[in-house]
PDB file of N, CA and C in Angstrom:
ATOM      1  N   UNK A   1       0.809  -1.186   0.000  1.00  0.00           N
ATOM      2  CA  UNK A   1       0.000   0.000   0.000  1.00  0.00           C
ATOM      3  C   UNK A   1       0.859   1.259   0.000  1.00  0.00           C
ATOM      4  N   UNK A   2       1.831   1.055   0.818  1.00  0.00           N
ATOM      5  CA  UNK A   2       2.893   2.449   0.730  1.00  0.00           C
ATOM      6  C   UNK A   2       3.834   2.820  -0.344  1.00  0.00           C
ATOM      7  N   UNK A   3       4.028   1.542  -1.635  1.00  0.00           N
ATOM      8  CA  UNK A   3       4.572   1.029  -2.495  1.00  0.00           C
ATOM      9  C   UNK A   3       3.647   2.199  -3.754  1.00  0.00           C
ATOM     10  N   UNK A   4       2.279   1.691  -3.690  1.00  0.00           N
ATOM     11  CA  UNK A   4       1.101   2.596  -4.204  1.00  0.00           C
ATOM     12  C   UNK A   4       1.364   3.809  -4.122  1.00  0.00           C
ATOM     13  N   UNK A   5       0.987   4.665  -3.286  1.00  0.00           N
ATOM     14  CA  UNK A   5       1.255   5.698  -2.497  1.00  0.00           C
ATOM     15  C   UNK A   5       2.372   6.516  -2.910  1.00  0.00           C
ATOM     16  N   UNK A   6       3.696   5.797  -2.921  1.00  0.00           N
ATOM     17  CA  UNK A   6       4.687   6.645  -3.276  1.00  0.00           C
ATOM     18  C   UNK A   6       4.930   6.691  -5.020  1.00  0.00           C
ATOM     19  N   UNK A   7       4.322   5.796  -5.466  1.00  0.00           N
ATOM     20  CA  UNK A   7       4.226   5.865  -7.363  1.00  0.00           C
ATOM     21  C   UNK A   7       3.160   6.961  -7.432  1.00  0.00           C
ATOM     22  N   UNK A   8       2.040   6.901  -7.128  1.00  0.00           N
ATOM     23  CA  UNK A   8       0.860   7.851  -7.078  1.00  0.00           C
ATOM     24  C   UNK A   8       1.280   9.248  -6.597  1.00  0.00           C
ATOM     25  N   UNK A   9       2.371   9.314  -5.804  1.00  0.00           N
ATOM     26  CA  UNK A   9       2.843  10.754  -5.457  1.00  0.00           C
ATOM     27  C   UNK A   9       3.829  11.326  -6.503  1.00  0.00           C
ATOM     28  N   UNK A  10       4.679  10.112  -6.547  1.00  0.00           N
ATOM     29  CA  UNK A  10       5.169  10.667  -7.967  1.00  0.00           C
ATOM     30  C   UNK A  10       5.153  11.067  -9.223  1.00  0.00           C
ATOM     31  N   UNK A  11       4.158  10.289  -9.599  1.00  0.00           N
ATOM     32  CA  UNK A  11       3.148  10.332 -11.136  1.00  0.00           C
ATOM     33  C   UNK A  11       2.567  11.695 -10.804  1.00  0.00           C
ATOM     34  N   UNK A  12       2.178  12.167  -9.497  1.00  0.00           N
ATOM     35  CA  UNK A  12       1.584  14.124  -9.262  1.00  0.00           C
ATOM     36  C   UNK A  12       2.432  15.093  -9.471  1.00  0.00           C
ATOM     37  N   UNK A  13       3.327  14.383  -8.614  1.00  0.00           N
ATOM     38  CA  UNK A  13       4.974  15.794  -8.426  1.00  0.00           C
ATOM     39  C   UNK A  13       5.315  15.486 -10.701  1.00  0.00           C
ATOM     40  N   UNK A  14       5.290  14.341 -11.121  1.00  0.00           N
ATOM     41  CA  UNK A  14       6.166  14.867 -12.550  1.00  0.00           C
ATOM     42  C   UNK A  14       4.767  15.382 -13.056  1.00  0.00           C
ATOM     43  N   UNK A  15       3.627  15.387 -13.079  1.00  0.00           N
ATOM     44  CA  UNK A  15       1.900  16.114 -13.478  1.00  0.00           C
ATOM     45  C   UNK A  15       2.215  17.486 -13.349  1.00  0.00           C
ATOM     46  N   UNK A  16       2.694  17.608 -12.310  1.00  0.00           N
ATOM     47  CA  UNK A  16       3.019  19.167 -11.600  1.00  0.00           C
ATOM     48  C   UNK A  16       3.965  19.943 -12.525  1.00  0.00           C
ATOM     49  N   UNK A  17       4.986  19.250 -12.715  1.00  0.00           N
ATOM     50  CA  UNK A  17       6.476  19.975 -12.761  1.00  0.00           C
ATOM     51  C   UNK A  17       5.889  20.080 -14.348  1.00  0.00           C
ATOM     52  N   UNK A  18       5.549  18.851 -15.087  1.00  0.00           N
ATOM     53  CA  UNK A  18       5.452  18.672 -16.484  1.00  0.00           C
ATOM     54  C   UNK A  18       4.204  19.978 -16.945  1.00  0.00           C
ATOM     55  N   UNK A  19       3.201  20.297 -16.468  1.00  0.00           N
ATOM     56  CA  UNK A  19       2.580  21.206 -16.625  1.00  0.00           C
ATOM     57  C   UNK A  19       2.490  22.954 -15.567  1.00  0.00           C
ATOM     58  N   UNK A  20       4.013  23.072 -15.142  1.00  0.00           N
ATOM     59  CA  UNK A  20       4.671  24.489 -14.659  1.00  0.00           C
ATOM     60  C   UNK A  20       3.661  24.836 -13.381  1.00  0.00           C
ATOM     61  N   UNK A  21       3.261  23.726 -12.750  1.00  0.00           N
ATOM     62  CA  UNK A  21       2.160  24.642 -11.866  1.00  0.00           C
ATOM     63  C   UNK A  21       3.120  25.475 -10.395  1.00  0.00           C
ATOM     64  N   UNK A  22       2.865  25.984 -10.027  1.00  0.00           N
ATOM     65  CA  UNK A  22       3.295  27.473  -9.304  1.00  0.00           C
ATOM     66  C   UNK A  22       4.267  27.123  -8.409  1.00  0.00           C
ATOM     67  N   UNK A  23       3.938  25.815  -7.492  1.00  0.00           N
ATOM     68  CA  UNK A  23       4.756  25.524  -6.378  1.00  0.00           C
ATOM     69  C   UNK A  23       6.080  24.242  -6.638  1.00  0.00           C
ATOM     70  N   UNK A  24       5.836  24.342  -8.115  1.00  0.00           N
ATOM     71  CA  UNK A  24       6.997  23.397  -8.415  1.00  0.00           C
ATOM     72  C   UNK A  24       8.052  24.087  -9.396  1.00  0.00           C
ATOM     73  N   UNK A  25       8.298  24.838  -8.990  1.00  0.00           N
ATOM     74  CA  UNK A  25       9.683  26.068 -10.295  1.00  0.00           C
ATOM     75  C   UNK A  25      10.461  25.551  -9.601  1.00  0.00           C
ATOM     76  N   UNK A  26      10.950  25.300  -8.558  1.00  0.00           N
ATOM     77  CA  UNK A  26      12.180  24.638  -8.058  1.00  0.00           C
ATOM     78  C   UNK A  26      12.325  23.069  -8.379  1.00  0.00           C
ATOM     79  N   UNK A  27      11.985  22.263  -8.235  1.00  0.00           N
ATOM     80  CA  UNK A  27      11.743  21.150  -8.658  1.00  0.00           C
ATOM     81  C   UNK A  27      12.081  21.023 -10.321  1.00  0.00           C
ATOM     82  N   UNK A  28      11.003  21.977 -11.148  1.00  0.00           N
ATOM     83  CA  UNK A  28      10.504  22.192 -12.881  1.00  0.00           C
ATOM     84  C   UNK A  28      12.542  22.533 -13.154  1.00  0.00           C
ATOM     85  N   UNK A  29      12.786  23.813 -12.596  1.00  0.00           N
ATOM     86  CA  UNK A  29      14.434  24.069 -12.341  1.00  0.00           C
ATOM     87  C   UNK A  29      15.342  22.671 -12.355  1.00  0.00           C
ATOM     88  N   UNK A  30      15.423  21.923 -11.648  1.00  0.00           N
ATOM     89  CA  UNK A  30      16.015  21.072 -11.620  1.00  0.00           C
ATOM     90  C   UNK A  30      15.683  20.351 -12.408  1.00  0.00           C
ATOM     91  N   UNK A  31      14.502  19.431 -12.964  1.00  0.00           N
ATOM     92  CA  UNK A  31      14.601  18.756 -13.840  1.00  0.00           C
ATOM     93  C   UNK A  31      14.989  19.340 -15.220  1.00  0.00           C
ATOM     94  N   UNK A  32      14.827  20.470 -15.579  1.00  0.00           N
ATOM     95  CA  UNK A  32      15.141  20.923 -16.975  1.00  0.00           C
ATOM     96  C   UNK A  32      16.500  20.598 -16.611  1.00  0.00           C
ATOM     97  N   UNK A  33      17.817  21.093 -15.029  1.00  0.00           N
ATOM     98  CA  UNK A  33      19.117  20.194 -15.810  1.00  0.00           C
ATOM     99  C   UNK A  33      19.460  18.998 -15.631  1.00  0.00           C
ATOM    100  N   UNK A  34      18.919  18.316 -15.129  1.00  0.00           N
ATOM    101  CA  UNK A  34      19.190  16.800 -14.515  1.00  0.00           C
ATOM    102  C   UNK A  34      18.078  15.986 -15.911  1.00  0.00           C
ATOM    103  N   UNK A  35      17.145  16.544 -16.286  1.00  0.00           N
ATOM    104  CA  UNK A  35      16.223  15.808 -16.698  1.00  0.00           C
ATOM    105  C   UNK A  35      16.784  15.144 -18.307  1.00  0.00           C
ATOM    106  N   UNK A  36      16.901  15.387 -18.782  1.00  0.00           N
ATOM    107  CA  UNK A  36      18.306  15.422 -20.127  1.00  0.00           C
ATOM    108  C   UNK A  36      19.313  14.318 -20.276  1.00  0.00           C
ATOM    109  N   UNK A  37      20.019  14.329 -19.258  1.00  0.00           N
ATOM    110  CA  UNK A  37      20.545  13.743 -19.029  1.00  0.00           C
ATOM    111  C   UNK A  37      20.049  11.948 -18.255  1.00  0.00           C
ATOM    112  N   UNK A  38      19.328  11.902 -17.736  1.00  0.00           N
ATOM    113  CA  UNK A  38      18.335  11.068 -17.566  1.00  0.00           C
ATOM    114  C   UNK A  38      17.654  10.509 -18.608  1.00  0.00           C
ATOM    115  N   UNK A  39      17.052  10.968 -19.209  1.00  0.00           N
ATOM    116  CA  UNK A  39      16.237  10.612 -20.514  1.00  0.00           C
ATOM    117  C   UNK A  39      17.244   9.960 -21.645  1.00  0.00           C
ATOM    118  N   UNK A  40      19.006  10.484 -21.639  1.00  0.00           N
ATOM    119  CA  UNK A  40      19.267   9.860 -22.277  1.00  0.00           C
ATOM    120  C   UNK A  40      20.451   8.898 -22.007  1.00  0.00           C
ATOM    121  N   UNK A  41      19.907   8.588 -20.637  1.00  0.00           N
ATOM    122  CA  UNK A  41      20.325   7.123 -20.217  1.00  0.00           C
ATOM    123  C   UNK A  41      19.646   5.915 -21.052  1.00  0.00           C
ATOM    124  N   UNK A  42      18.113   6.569 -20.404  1.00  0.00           N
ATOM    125  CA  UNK A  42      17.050   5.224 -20.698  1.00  0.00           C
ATOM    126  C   UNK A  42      17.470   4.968 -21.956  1.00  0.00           C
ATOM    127  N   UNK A  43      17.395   6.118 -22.987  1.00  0.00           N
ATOM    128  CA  UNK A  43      17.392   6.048 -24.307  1.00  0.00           C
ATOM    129  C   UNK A  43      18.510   5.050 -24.896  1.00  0.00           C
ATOM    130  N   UNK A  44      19.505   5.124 -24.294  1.00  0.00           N
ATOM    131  CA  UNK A  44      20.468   4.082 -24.276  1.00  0.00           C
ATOM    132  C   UNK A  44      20.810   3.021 -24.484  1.00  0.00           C
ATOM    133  N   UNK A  45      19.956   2.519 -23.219  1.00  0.00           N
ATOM    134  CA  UNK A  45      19.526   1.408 -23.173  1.00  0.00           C
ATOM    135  C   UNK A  45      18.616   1.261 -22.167  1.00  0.00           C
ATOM    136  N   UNK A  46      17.064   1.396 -23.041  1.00  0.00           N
ATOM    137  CA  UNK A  46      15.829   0.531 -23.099  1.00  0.00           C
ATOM    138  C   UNK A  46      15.847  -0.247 -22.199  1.00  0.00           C
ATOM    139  N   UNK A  47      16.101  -1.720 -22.663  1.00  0.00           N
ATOM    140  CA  UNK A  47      16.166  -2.618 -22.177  1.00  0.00           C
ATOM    141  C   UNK A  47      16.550  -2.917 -20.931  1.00  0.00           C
ATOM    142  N   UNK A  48      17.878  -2.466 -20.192  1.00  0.00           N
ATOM    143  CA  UNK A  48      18.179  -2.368 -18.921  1.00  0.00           C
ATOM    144  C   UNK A  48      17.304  -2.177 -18.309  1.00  0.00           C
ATOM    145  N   UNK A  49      16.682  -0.851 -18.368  1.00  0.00           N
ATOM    146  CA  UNK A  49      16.086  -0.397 -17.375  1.00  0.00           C
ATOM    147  C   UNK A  49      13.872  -1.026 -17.638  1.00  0.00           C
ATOM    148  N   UNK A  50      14.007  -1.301 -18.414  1.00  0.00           N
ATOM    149  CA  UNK A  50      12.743  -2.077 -18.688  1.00  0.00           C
ATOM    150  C   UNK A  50      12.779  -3.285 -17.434  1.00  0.00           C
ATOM    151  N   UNK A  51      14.328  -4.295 -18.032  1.00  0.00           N
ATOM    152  CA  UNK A  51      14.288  -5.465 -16.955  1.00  0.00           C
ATOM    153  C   UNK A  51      14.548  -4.828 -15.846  1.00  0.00           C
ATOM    154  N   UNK A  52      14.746  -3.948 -15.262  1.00  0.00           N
ATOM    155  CA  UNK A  52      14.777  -2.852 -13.479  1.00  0.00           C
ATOM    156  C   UNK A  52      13.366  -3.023 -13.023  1.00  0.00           C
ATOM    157  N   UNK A  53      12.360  -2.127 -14.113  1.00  0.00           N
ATOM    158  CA  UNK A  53      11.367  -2.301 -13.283  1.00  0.00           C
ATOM    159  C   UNK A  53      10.686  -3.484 -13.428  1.00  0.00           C
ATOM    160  N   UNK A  54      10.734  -4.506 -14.406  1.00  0.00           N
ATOM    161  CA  UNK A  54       9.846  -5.535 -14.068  1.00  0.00           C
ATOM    162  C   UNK A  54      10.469  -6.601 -12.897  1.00  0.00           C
ATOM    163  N   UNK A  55      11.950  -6.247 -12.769  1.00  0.00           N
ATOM    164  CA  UNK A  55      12.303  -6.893 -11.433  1.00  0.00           C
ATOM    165  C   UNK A  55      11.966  -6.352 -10.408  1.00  0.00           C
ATOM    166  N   UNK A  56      11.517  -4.716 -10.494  1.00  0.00           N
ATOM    167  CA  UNK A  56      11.524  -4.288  -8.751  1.00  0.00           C
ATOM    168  C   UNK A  56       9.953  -4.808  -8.499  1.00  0.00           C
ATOM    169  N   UNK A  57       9.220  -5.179 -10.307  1.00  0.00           N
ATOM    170  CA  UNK A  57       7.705  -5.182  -9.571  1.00  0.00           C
ATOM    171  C   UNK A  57       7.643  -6.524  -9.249  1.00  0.00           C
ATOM    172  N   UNK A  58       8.555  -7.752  -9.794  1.00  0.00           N
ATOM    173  CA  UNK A  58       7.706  -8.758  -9.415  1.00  0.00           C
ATOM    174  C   UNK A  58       8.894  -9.094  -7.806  1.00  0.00           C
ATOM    175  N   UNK A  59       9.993  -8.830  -7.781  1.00  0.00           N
ATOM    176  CA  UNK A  59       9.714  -8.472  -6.194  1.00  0.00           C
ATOM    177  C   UNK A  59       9.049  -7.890  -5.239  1.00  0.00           C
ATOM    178  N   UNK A  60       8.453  -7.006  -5.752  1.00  0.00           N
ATOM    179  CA  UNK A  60       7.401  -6.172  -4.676  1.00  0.00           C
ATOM    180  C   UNK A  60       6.386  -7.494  -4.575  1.00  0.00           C
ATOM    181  N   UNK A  61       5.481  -7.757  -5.402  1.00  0.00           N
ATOM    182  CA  UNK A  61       4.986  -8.392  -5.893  1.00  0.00           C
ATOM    183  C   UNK A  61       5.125 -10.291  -4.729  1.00  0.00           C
ATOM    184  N   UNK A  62       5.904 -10.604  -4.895  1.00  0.00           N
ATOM    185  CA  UNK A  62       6.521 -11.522  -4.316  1.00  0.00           C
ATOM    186  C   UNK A  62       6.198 -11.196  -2.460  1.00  0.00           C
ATOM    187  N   UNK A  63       7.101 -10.151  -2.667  1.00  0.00           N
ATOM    188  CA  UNK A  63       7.420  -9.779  -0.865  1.00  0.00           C
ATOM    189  C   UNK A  63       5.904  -9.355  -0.219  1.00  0.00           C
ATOM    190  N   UNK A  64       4.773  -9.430  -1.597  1.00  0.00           N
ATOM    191  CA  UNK A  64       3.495  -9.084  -0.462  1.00  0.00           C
ATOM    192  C   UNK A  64       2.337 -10.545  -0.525  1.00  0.00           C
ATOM    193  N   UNK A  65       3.128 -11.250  -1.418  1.00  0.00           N
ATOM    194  CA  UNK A  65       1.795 -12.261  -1.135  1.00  0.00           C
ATOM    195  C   UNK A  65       2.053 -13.286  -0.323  1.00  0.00           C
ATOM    196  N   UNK A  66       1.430 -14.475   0.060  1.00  0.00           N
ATOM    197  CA  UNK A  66       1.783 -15.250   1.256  1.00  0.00           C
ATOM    198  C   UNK A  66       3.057 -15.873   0.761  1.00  0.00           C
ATOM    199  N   UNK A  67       3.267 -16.823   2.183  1.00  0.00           N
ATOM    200  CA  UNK A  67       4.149 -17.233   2.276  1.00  0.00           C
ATOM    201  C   UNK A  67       4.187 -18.456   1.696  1.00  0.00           C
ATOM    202  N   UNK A  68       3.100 -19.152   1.861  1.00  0.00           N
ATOM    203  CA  UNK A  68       2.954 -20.647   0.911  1.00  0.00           C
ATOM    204  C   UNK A  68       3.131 -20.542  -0.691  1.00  0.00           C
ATOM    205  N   UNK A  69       2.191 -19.303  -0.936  1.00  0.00           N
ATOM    206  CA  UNK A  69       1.752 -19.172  -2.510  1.00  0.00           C
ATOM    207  C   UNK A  69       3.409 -18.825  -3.010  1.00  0.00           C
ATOM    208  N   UNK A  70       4.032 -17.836  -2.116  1.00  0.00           N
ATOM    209  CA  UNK A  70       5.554 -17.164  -2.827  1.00  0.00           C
ATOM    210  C   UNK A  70       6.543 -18.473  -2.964  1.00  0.00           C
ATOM    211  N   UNK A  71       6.133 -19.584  -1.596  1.00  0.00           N
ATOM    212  CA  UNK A  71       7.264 -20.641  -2.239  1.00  0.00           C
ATOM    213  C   UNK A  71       7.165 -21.781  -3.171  1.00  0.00           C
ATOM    214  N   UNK A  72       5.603 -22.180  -3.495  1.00  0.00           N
ATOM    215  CA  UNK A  72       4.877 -22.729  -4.374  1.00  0.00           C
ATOM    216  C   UNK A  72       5.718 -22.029  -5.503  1.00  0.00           C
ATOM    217  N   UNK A  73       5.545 -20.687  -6.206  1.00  0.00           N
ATOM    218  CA  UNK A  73       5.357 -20.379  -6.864  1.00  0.00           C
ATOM    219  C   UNK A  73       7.220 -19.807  -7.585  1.00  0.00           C
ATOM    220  N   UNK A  74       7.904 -19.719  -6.327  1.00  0.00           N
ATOM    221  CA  UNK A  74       9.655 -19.820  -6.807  1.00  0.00           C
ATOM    222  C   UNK A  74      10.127 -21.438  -7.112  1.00  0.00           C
ATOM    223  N   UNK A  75       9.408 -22.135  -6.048  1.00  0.00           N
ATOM    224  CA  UNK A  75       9.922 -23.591  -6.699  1.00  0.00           C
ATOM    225  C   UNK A  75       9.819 -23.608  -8.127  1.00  0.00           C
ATOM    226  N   UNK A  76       8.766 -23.705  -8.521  1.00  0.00           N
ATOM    227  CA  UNK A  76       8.105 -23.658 -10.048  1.00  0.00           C
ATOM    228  C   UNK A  76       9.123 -22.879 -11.175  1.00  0.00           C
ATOM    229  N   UNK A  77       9.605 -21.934 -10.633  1.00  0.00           N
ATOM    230  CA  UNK A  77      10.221 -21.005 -11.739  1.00  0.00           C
ATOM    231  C   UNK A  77      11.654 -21.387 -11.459  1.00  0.00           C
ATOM    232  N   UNK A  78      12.115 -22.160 -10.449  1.00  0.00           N
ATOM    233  CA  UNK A  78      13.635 -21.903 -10.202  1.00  0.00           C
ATOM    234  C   UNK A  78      14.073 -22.930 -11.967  1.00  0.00           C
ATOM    235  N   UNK A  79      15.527 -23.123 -11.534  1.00  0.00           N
ATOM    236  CA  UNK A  79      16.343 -23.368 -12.438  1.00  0.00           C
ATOM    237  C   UNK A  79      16.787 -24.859 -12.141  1.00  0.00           C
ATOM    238  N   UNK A  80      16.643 -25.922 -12.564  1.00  0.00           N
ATOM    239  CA  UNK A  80      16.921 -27.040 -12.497  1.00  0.00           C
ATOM    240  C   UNK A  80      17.632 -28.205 -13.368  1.00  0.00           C
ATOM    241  N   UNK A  81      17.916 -28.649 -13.129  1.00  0.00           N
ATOM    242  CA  UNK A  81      19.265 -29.480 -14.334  1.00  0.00           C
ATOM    243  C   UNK A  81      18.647 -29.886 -15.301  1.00  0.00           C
ATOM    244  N   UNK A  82      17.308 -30.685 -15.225  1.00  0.00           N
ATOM    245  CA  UNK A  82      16.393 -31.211 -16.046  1.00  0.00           C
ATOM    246  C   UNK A  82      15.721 -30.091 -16.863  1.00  0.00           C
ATOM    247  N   UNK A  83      15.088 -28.957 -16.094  1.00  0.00           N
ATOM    248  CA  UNK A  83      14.806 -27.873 -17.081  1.00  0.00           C
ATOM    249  C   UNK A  83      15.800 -27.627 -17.758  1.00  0.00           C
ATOM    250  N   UNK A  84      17.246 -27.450 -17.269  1.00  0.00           N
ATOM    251  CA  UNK A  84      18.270 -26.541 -18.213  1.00  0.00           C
ATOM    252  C   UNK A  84      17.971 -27.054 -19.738  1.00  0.00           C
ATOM    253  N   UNK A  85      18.879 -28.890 -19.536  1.00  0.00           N
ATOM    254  CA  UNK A  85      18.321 -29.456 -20.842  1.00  0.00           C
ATOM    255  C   UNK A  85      17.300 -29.931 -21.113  1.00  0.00           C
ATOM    256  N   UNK A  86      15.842 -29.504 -21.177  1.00  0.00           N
ATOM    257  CA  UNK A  86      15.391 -29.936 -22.049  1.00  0.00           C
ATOM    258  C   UNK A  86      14.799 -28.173 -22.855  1.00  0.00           C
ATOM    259  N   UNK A  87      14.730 -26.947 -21.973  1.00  0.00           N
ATOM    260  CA  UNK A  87      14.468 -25.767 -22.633  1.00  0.00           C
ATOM    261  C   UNK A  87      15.536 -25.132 -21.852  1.00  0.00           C
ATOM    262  N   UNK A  88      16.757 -24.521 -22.450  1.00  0.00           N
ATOM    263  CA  UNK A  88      17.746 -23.824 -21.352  1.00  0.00           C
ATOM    264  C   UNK A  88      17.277 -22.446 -21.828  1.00  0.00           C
ATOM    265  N   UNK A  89      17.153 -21.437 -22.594  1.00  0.00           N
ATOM    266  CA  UNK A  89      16.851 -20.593 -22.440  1.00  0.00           C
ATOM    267  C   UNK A  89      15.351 -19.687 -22.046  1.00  0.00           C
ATOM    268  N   UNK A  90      14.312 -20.283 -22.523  1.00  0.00           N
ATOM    269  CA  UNK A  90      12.946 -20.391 -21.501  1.00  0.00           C
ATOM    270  C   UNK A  90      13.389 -20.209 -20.130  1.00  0.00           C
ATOM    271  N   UNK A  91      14.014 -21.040 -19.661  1.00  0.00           N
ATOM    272  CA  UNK A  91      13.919 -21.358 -17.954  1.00  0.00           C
ATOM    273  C   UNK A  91      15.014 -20.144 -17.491  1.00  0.00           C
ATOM    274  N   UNK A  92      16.294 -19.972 -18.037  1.00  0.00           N
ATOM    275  CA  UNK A  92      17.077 -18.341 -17.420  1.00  0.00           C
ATOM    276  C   UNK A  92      16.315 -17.573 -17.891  1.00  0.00           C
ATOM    277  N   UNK A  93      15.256 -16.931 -18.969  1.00  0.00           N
ATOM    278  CA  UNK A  93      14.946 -15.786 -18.719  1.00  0.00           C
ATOM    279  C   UNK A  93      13.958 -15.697 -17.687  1.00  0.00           C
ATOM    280  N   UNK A  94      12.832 -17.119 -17.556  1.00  0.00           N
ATOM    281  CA  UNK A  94      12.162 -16.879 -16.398  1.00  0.00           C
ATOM    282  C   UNK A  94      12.532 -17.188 -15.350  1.00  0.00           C
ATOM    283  N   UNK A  95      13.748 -17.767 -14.481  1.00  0.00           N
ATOM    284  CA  UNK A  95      14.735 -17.315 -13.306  1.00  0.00           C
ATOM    285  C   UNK A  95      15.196 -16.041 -13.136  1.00  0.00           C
ATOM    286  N   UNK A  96      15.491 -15.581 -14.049  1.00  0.00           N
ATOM    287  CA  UNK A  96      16.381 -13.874 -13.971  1.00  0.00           C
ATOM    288  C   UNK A  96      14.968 -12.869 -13.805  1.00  0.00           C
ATOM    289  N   UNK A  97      13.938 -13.551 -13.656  1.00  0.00           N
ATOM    290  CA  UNK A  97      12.612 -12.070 -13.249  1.00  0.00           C
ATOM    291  C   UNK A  97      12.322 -12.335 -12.017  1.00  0.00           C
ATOM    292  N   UNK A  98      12.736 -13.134 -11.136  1.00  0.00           N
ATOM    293  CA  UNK A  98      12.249 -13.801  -9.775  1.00  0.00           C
ATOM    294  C   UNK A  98      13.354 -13.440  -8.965  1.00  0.00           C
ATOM    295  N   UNK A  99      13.278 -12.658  -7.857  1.00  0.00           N
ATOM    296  CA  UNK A  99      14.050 -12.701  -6.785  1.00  0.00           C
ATOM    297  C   UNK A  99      13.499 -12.940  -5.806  1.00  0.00           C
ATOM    298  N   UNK A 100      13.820 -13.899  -4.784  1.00  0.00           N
ATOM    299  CA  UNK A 100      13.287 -14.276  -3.690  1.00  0.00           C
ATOM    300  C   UNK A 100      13.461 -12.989  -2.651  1.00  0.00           C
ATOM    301  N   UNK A 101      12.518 -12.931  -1.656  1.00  0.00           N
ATOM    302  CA  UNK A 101      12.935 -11.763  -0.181  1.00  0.00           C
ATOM    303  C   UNK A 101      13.592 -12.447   0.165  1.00  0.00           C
ATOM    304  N   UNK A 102      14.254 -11.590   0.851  1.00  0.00           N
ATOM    305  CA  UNK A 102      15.390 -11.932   1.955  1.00  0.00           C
ATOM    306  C   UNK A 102      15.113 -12.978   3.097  1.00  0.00           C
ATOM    307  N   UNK A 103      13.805 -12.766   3.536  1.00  0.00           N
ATOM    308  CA  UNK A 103      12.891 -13.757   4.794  1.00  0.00           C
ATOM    309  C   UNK A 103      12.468 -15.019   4.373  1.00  0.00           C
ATOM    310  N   UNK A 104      12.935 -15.602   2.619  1.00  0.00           N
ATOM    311  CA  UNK A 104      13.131 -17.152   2.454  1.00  0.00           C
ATOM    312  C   UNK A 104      13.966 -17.780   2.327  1.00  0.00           C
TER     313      UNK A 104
END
């Protein structure tokens, strides 16, 4: 919920800055020089930062549902000798989107 919360605050503050409203010229200031430079990271490389957030979501993701369903559901995806050979690349890209919490 606080995960929510702080995307939803952020998606306002760049609403704000992106359309000049009054109490964000300091903020609007800074991103015009930081913002540039940022943009052409991503631009860069895409991809990196694509696989960032679909790792931070399906850890979030992970770290909020139970505890049975999260280990049900890493067994299933881990990486195993028998998966390697019979599909090896199927099975690392869907290992490399799964990070376990720290509390398994």
């Amino acid at each position: 919920m606080i995960t929510l919360a702080i995307v939803l605050l952020a998606v306002g503050i760049l609403y704000a800055v992106d359309h000049s409203w009054p109490g964000f010229r300091r903020i609007s200031a800074w991103w015009l020089r930081r913002g540039e430079p940022l943009k052409d990271r991503v631009r860069h490389a895409p991809l990196t930062y694509l696989y960032l957030v679909l790792l931070t979501f399906t850890t979030w993701l992970l770290a909020n549902t139970s505890e049975p369903l999260r280990k049900a559901f890493l067994a299933e995806q881990s990486t195993n000798l028998h998966e390697l050979s019979t599909n090896p690349v199927t099975v690392l890209v869907r290992s490399a989107m799964y990070v376990s919490p720290r509390s398994c």
